[in-house]
Protein backbone atom coordinates (compact mmCIF):
# COMPACT_ATOMS: atom_id res chain seq x y z
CA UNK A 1 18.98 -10.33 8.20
CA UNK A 2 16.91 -13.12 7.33
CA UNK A 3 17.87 -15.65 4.43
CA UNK A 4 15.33 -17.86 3.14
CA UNK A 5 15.93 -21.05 1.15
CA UNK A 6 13.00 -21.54 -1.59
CA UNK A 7 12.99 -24.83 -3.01
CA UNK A 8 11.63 -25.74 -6.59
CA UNK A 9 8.67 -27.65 -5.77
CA UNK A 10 6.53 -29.42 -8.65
CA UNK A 11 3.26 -28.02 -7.70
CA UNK A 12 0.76 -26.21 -8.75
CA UNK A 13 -2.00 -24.14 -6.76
CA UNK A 14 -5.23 -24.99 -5.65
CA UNK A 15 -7.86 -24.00 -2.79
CA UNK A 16 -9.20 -20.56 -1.86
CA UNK A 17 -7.95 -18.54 0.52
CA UNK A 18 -8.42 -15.30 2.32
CA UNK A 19 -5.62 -12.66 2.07
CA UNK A 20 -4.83 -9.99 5.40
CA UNK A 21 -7.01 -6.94 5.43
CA UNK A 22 -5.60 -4.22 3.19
CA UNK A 23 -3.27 -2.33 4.55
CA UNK A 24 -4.18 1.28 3.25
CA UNK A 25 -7.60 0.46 4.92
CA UNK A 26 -6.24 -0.54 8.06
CA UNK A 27 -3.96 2.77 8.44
CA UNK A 28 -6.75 5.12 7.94
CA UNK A 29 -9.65 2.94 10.34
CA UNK A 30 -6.89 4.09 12.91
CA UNK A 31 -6.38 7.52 12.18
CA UNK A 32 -10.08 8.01 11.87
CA UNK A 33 -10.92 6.51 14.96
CA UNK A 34 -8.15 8.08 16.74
CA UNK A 35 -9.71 11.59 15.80
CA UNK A 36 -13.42 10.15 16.13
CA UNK A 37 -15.28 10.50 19.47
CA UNK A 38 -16.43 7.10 20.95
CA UNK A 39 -15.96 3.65 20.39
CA UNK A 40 -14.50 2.08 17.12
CA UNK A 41 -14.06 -1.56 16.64
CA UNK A 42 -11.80 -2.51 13.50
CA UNK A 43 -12.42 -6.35 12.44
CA UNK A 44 -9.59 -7.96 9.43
CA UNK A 45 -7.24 -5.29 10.04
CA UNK A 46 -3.94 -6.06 9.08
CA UNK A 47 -1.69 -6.98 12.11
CA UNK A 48 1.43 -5.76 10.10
CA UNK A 49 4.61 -4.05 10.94
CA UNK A 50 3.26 -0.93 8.99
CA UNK A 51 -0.09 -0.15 10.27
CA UNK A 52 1.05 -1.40 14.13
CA UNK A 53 3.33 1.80 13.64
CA UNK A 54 0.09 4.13 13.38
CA UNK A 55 -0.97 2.06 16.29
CA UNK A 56 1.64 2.89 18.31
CA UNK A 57 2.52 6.92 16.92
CA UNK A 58 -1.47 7.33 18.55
CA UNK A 59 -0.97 5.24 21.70
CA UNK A 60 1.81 7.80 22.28
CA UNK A 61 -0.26 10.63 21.56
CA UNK A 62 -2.93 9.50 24.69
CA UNK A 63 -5.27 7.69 22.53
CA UNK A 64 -6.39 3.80 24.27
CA UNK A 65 -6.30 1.59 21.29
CA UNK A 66 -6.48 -2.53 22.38
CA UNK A 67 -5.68 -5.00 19.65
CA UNK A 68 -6.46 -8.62 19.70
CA UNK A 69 -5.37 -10.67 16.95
CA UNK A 70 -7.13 -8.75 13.66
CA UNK A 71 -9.61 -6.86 16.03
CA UNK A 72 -8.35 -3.33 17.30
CA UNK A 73 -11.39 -1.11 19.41
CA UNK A 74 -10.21 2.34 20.05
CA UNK A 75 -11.76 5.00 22.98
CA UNK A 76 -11.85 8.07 20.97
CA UNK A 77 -12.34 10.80 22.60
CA UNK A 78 -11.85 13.38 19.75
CA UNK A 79 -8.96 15.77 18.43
CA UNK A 80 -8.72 17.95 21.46
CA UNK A 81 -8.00 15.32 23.43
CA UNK A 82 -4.92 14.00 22.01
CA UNK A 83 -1.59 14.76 23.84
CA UNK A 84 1.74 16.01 22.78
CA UNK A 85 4.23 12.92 22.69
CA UNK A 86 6.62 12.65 25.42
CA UNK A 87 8.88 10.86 22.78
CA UNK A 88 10.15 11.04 19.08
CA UNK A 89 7.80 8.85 16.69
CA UNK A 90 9.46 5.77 15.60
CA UNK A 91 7.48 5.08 12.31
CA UNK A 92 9.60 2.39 11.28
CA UNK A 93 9.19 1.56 7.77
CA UNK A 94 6.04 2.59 7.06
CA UNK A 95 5.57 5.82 4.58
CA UNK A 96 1.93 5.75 4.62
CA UNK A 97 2.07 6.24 8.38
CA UNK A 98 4.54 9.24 8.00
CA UNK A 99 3.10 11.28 5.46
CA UNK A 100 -1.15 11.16 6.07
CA UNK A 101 0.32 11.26 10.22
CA UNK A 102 2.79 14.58 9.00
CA UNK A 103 -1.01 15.54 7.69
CA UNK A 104 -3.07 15.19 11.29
CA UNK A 105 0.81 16.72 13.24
CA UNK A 106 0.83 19.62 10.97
CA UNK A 107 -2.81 20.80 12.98
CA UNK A 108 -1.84 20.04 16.30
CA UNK A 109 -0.45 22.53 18.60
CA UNK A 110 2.64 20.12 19.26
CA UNK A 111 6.07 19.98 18.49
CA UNK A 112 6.94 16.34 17.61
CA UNK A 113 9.52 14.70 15.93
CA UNK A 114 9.33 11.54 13.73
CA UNK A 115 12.22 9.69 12.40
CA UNK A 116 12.30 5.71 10.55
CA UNK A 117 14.27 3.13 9.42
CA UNK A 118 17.20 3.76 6.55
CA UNK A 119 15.16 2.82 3.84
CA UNK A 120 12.20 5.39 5.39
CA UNK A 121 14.96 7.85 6.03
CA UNK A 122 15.63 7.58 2.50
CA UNK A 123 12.39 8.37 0.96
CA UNK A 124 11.05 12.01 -0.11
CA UNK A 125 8.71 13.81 2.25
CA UNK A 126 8.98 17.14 0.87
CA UNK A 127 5.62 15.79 -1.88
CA UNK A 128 3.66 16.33 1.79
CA UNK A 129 6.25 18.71 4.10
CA UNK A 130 5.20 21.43 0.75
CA UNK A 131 2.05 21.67 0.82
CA UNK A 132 1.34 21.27 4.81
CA UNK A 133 3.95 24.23 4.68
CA UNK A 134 1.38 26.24 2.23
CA UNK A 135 -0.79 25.81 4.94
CA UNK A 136 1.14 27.51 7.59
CA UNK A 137 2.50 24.62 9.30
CA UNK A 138 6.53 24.53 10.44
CA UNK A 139 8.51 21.62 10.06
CA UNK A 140 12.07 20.56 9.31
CA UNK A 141 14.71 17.87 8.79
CA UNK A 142 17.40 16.52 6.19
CA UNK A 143 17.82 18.89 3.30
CA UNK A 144 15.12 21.05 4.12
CA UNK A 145 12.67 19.06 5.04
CA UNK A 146 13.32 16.41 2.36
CA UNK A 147 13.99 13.36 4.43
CA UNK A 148 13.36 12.46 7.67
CA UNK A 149 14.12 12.58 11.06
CA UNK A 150 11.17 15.49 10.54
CA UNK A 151 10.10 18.03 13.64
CA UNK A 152 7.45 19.63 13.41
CA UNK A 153 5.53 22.41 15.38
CA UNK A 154 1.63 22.12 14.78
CA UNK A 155 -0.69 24.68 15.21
CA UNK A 156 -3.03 26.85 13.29
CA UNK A 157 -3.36 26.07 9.77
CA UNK A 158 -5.20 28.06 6.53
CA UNK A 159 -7.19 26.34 3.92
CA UNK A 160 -5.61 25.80 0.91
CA UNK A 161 -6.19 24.80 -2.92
CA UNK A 162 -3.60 22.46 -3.80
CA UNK A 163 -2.75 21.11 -7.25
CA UNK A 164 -0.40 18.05 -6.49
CA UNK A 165 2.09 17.50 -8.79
CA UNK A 166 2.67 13.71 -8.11
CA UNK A 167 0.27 10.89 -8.49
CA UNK A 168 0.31 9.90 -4.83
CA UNK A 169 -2.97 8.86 -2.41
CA UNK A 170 -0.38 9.50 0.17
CA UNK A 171 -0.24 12.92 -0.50
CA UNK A 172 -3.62 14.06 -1.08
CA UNK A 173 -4.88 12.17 2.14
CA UNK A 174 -2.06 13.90 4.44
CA UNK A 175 -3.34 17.41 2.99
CA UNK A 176 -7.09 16.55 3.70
CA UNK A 177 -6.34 15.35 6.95
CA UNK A 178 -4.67 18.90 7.90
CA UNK A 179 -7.94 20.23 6.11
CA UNK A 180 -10.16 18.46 8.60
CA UNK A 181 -8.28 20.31 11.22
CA UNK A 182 -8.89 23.56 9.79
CA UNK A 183 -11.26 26.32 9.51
CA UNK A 184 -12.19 26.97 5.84
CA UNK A 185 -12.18 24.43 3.01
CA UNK A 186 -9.34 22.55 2.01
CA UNK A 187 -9.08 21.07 -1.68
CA UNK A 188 -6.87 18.63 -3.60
CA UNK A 189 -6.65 18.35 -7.33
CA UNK A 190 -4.60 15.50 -8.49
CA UNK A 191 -2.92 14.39 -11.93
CA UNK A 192 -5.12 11.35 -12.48
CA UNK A 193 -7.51 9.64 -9.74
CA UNK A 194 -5.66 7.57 -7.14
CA UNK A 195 -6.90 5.38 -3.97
CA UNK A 196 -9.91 6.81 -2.44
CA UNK A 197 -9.68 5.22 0.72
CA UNK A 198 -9.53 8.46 2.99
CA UNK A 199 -12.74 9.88 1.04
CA UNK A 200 -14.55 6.47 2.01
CA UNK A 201 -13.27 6.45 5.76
CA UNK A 202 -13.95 9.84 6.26
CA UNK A 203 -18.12 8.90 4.97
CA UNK A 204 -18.26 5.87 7.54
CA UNK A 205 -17.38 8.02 10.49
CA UNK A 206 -20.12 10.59 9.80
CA UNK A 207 -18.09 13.00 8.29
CA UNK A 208 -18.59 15.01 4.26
CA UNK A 209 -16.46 15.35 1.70
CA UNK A 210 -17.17 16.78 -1.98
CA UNK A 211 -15.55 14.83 -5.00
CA UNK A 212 -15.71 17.00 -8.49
CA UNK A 213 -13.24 15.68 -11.05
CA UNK A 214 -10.15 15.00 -9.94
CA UNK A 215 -11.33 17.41 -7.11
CA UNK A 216 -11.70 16.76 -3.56
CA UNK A 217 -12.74 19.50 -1.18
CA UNK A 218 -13.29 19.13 2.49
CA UNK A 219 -14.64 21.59 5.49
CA UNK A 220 -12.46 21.52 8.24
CA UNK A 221 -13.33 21.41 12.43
CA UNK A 222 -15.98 18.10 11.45
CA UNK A 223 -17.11 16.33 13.99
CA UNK A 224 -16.40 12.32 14.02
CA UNK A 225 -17.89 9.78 15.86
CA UNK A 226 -16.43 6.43 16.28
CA UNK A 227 -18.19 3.18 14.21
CA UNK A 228 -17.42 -0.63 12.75
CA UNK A 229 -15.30 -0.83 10.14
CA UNK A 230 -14.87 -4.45 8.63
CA UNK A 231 -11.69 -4.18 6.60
CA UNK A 232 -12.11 -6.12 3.60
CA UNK A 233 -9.07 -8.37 2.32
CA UNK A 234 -5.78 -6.38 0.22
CA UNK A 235 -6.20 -6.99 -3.25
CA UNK A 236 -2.26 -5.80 -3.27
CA UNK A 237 -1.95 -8.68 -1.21
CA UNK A 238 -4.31 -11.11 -3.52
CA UNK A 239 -2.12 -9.86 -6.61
CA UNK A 240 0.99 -12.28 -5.94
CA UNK A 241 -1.31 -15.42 -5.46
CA UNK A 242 -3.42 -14.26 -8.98
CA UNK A 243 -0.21 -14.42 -10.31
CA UNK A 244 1.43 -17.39 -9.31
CA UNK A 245 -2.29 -18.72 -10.04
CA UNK A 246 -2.03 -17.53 -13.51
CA UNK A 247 1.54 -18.81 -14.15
CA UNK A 248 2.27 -22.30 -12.65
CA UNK A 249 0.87 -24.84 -14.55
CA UNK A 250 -2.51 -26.30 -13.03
CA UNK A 251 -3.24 -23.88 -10.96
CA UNK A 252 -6.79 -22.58 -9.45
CA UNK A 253 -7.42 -20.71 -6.62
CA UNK A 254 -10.25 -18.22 -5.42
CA UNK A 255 -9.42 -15.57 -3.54
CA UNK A 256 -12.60 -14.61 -1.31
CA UNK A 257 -13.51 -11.47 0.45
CA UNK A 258 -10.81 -9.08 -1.80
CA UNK A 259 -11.70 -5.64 -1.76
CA UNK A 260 -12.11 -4.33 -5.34
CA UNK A 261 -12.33 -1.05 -4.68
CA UNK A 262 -12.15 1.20 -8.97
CA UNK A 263 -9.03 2.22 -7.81
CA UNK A 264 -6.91 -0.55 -6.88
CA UNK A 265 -8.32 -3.09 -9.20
CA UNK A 266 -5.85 -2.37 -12.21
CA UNK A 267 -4.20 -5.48 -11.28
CA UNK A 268 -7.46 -7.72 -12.48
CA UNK A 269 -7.49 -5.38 -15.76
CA UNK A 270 -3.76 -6.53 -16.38
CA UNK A 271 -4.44 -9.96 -15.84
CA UNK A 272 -7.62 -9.92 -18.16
CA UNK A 273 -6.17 -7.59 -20.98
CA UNK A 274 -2.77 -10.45 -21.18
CA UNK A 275 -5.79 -12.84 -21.28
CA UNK A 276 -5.77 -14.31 -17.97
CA UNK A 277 -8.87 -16.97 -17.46
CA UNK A 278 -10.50 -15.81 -14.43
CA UNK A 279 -13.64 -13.88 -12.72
CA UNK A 280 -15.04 -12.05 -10.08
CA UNK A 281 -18.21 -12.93 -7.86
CA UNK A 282 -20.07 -12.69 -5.07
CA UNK A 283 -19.84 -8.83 -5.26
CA UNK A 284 -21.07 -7.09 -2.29
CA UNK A 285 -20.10 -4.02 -0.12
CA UNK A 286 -18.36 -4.21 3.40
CA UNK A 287 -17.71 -1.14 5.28
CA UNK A 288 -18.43 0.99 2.73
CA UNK A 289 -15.95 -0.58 0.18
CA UNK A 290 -16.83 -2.85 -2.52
CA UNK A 291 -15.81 -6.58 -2.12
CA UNK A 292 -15.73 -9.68 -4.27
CA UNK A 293 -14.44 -13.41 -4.81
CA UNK A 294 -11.77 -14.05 -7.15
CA UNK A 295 -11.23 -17.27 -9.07
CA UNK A 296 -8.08 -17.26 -11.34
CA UNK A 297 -6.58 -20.35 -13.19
CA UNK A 298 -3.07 -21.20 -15.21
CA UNK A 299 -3.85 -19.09 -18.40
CA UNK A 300 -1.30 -18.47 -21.65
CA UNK A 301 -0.65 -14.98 -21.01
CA UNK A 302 -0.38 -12.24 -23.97
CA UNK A 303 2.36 -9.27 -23.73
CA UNK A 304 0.88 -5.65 -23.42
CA UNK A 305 1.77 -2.16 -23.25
CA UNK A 306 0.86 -0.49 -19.56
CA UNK A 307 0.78 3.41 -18.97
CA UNK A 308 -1.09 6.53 -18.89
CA UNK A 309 -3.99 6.21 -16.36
CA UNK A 310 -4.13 3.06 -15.22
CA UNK A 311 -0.30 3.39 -13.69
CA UNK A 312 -1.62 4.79 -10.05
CA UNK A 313 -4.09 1.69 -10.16
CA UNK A 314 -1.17 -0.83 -9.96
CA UNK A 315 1.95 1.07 -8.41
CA UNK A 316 2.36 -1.20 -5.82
CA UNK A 317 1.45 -4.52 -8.40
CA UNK A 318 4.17 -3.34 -11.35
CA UNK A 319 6.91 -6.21 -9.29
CA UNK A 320 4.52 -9.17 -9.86
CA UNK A 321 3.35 -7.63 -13.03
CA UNK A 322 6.93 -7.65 -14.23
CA UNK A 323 6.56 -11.35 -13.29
CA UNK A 324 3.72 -12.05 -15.02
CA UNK A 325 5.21 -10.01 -18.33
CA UNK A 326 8.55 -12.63 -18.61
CA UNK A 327 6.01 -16.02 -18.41
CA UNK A 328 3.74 -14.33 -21.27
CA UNK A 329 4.42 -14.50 -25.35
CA UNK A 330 5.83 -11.46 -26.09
CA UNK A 331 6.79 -7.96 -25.40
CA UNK A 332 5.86 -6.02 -22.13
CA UNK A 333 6.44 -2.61 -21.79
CA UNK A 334 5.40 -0.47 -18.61
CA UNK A 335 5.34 3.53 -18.96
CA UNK A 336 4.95 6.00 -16.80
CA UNK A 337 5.88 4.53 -13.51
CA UNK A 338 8.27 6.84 -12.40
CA UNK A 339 6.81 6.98 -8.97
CA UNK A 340 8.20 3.12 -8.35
CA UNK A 341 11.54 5.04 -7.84
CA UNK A 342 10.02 6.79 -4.19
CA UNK A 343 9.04 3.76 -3.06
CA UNK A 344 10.61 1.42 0.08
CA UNK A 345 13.22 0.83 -2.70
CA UNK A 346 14.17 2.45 -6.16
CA UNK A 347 11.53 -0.56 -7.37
CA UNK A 348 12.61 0.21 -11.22
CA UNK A 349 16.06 -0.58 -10.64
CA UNK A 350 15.13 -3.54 -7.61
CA UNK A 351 12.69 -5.28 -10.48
CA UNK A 352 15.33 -5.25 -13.52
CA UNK A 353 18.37 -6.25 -11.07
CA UNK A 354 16.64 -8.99 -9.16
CA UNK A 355 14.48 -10.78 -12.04
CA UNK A 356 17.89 -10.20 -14.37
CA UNK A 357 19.39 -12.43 -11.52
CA UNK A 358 16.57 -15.54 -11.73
CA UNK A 359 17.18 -15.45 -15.86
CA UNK A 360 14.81 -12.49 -17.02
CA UNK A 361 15.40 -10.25 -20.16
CA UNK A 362 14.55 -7.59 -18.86
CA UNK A 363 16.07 -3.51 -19.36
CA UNK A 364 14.59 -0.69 -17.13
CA UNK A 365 13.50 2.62 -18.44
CA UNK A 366 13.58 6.14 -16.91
CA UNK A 367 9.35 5.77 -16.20
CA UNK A 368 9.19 1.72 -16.16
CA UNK A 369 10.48 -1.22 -17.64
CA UNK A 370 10.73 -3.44 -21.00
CA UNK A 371 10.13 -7.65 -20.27
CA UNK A 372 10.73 -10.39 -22.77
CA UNK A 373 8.78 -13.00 -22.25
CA UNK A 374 8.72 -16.94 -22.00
CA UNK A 375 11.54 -16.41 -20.56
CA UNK A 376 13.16 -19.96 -18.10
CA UNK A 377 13.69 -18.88 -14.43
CA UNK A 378 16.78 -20.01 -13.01
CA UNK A 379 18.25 -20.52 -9.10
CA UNK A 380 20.33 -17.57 -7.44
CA UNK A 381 20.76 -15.52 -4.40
CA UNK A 382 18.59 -12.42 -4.73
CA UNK A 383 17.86 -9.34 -1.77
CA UNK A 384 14.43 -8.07 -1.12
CA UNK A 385 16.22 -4.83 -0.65
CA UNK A 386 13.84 -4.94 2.72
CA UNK A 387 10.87 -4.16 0.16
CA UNK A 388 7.93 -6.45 1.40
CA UNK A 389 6.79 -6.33 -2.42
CA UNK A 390 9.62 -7.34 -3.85
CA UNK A 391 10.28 -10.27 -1.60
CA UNK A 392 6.86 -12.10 -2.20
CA UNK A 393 7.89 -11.20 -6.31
CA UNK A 394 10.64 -13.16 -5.61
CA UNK A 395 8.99 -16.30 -3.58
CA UNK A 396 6.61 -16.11 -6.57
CA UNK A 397 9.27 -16.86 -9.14
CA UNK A 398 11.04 -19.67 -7.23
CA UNK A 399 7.85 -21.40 -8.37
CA UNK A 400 8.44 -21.04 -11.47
CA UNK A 401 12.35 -22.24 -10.98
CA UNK A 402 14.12 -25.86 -11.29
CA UNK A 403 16.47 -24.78 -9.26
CA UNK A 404 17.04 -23.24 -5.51
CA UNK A 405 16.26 -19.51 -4.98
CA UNK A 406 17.65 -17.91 -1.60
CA UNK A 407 15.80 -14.96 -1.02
CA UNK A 408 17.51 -12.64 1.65
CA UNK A 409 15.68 -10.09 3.91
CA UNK A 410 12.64 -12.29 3.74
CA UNK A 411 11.86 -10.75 6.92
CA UNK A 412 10.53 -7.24 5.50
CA UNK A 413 7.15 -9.62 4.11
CA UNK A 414 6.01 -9.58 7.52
CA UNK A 415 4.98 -4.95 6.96
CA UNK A 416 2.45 -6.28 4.75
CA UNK A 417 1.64 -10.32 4.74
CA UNK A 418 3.04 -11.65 8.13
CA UNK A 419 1.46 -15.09 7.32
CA UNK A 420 2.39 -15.02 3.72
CA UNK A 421 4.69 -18.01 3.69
CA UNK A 422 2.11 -20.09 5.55
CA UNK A 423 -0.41 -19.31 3.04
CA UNK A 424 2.15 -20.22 0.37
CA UNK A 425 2.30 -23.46 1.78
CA UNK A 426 -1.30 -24.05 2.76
CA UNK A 427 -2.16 -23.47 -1.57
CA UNK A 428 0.63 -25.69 -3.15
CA UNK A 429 -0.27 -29.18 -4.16
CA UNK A 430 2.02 -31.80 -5.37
C-alpha cells in the first residue's frame, strides 16, 4: 500500500493538456479486434492496469496482440480461431473486462474460469451471469453465480430479448457481444440510454447494429475485419482537471482532443448548469466518436439538483462532482445514483466518509448524496479504498486545502490515469 503526501501548494492551473485515451474505448478496440479478422492498430489507447487485463485475458486465449507505449496492433484471425485458456483469467480489478469478456466466454465452446482482486471479487456479476444464462450459457461461482471466481462452459447460445433492469453499459455490451456469437437476433432494452461505445466499435469494424429507442438489436455470426481505431482522450479522465480548473482560484486550462461522445458528456452539463465559465471547440470526429477541445476557467459555482436521466451520463464523475458541489453557494443534492454502490467501492458511502474527513458537510442518501457548499477543506489521512476515482477526488481537494492531505492507496490511479500525478504537476503554477 502506497501513501502519498499532498502538500497545499498556492497555485492555480494553467496550460492545456491531453488526458489518456478513454478507457471504455480502449477495452472494446481490443475485444473487437480480437474477434476481427486481420490487422488492427489501436493509437491513444490507455496503457492502464484495466484495459492491459483484456490484453492479457486474449493473449491467453491465442490471440498476438503487441503493445508499444499507447499503440497496440493485433493479428486477428477471427472467433474460430481463439483457443481455450490453459489458465484461470486473472482480471484483476477491472469490471468492464469481466462482464462484456463473461459476454464473448458465454459463446465459446470453452470452459474457463475468471477470478479478480477483493474489491472485483466483491462486486455483483449476476446483472450479466442472468441474462447470458437466458441465453443458454452455464456458469457458476460465489452465491450462485453472484461474485466471482466465475467458471464458465461456453457453447451454443439462443437469441434473446432482454429488458435490463439496471442502468449499466456494462451489461448491455456483455449481452450483445454473446449476440454477435449467435444465430438469430439478440436485443437489449435498457432503463434510460447509457454509453454507446460497443454500438460505435462494432460500426468501425464493418459490422451492423439497429438502435430503436432505448433498443438495440444485433444479428449474430457477423463477420469483422480488423481497422484503425484512434482512441480519442477520456473525458472521465478530463473531469478531475475541469474541476480543479473550475475551483482553484486562477485557474485555466484546455483540455484538447476529449472525446465528447452524448453519452458521457453529463459532466460538461454539470459544470455549465452550476455556471461554470467554459467551452468546447474544435469539434471534429476521430474513429467514429465525436471529439473536442475544452477550455474551463475558476468560475463561482451555483448548487443544483442532479437525477433522473442524466445519472448514467456521470456515474463515474458523481466523486468530483461531490467536489465541485461543497466549493459552490448552496445546496447539492444527487438522486438516483444507486448504481455508485456496485462500483470498485460502495462510492456513496467512500464520497460522504472521505470528503466528511477533509471538512465537508456532507450526508449520503440511499440513491446519492446531499453537499453543503462553500465549505473550507482541511488536512487528514484519507483511503482511496483502491478506487482510482476516488483517489484523484481526493488529490483534487488537497488543492483546495491549507493543510497536508495523505492520501493512501494512491497506487489504484494508475487502472485509469497512470501519469496522472505528472500531469498534476506539469498544470500547477505558483
Amino acid at each position: 500500500m502506497t501513501e502519498k503526501m499532498l502538500n497545499p501548494i498556492s497555485s492555480s492551473l494553467k496550460g492545456t493538456l491531453s488526458v489518456p485515451g478513454d478507457k471504455s474505448i480502449s477495452h472494446r478496440a481490443v475485444i473487437f479486434g480480437s474477434l476481427a479478422k486481420g490487422t488492427t492498430t489501436i493509437t491513444h489507447f490507455l496503457n492502464g492496469e484495466d484495459c492491459l487485463r483484456t490484453i492479457d485475458a486474449f493473449r491467453e486465449m491465442g490471440v498476438p496482440i503487441e503493445v508499444k507505449g499507447d499503440t497496440v496492433k493485433i493479428e486477428g484471425n477471427g472467433v474460430d480461431a481463439l483457443q481455450e485458456p490453459l489458465h484461470p483469467l486473472y482480471l484483476g480489478n477491472s469490471g468492464t473486462t469481466t462482464r462484456l469478456l463473461l459476454g464473448v466466454l458465454a459463446g465459446l465452446p470453452f470452459h474457463v474460469t475468471i477470478h479478480g482482486d477483493d474489491s472485483l471479487t466483491k462486486r455483483p456479476m449476476d446483472r450479466i451471469v442472468h441474462p447470458l444464462r437466458q441465453m443458454g450459457a452455464y456458469m457458476d461461482g460465489r452465491e450462485k453465480g453472484k461474485y466471482l471466481p466465475l467458471s464458465i462452459r461456453g457453447g451454443k447460445l439462443n437469441p434473446i430479448h432482454y429488458q435490463s433492469p439496471v442502468k449499466s453499459a456494462q451489461v448491455k455490451s456483455g449481452v450483445l457481444l454473446a449476440g454477435l456469437l449467435t444465430e438469430g437476433k439478440t436485443s437489449v432494452t435498457e432503463l434510460a440510454a447509457t454509453r454507446d461505445h460497443t454500438e460505435h466499435m462494432l460500426t468501425a469494424f464493418g459490422g451492423t447494429i439497429k438502435k430503436d429507442g432505448l433498443t438495440s438489436t444485433i444479428n449474430g455470426n457477423q463477420s469483422l475485419t480488423g481497422t484503425q481505431i484512434d482512441v480519442p482522450g477520456d473525458i472521465s479522465s478530463a473531469a478531475f482537471f475541469l474541476a480543479a480548473a473550475a475551483i482553484v482560484k486562477g485557474s485555466k486550462l484546455v483540455l484538447s482532443d476529449v472525446g465528447i461522445n452524448p453519452t458521457r458528456t453529463g459532466i460538461i452539463d454539470v459544470l455549465q448548469k452550476m455556471g461554470a465559465t467554459m467551452k468546447v471547440v474544435q469539434q471534429r470526429e476521430i474513429g467514429g466518436e465525436p471529439v473536442g477541445d475544452i477550455t474551463i476557467e475558476y468560475s463561482t459555482l451555483q448548487g443544483i439538483e442532479i437525477d433522473g436521466e442524466i445519472i448514467p451520463r456521470i456515474i463515474d464523475e458523481i466523486p468530483i462532482i461531490a467536489l465541485l458541489a461543497s466549493q459552490a453557494k448552496g445546496k447539492t443534492v444527487i438522486r438516483d445514483a444507486e448504481e455508485l454502490k456496485f462500483k470498485e467501492t460502495d462510492r456513496i458511502e467512500a464520497v460522504v466518509n472521505t470528503l466528511s474527513a477533509l471538512g465537508v458537510s456532507i450526508q449520503g442518501t440511499e440513491d446519492g448524496m446531499v453537499i453543503s457548499g462553500e465549505q473550507t477543506l482541511k488536512g487528514a489521512t484519507v483511503d482511496s479504498y483502491g478506487d482510482h476515482r476516488i483517489g484523484m477526488m481526493i488529490a483534487v481537494a488537497s488543492l483546495l486545502s491549507k493543510e497536508p492531505v495523505t492520501l493512501k492507496n494512491s497506487e489504484c490511479i494508475a487502472v485509469s490515469y497512470p501519469s496522472f500525478f505528472d500531469d498534476l504537476d506539469r498544470v500547477l503554477v505558483d
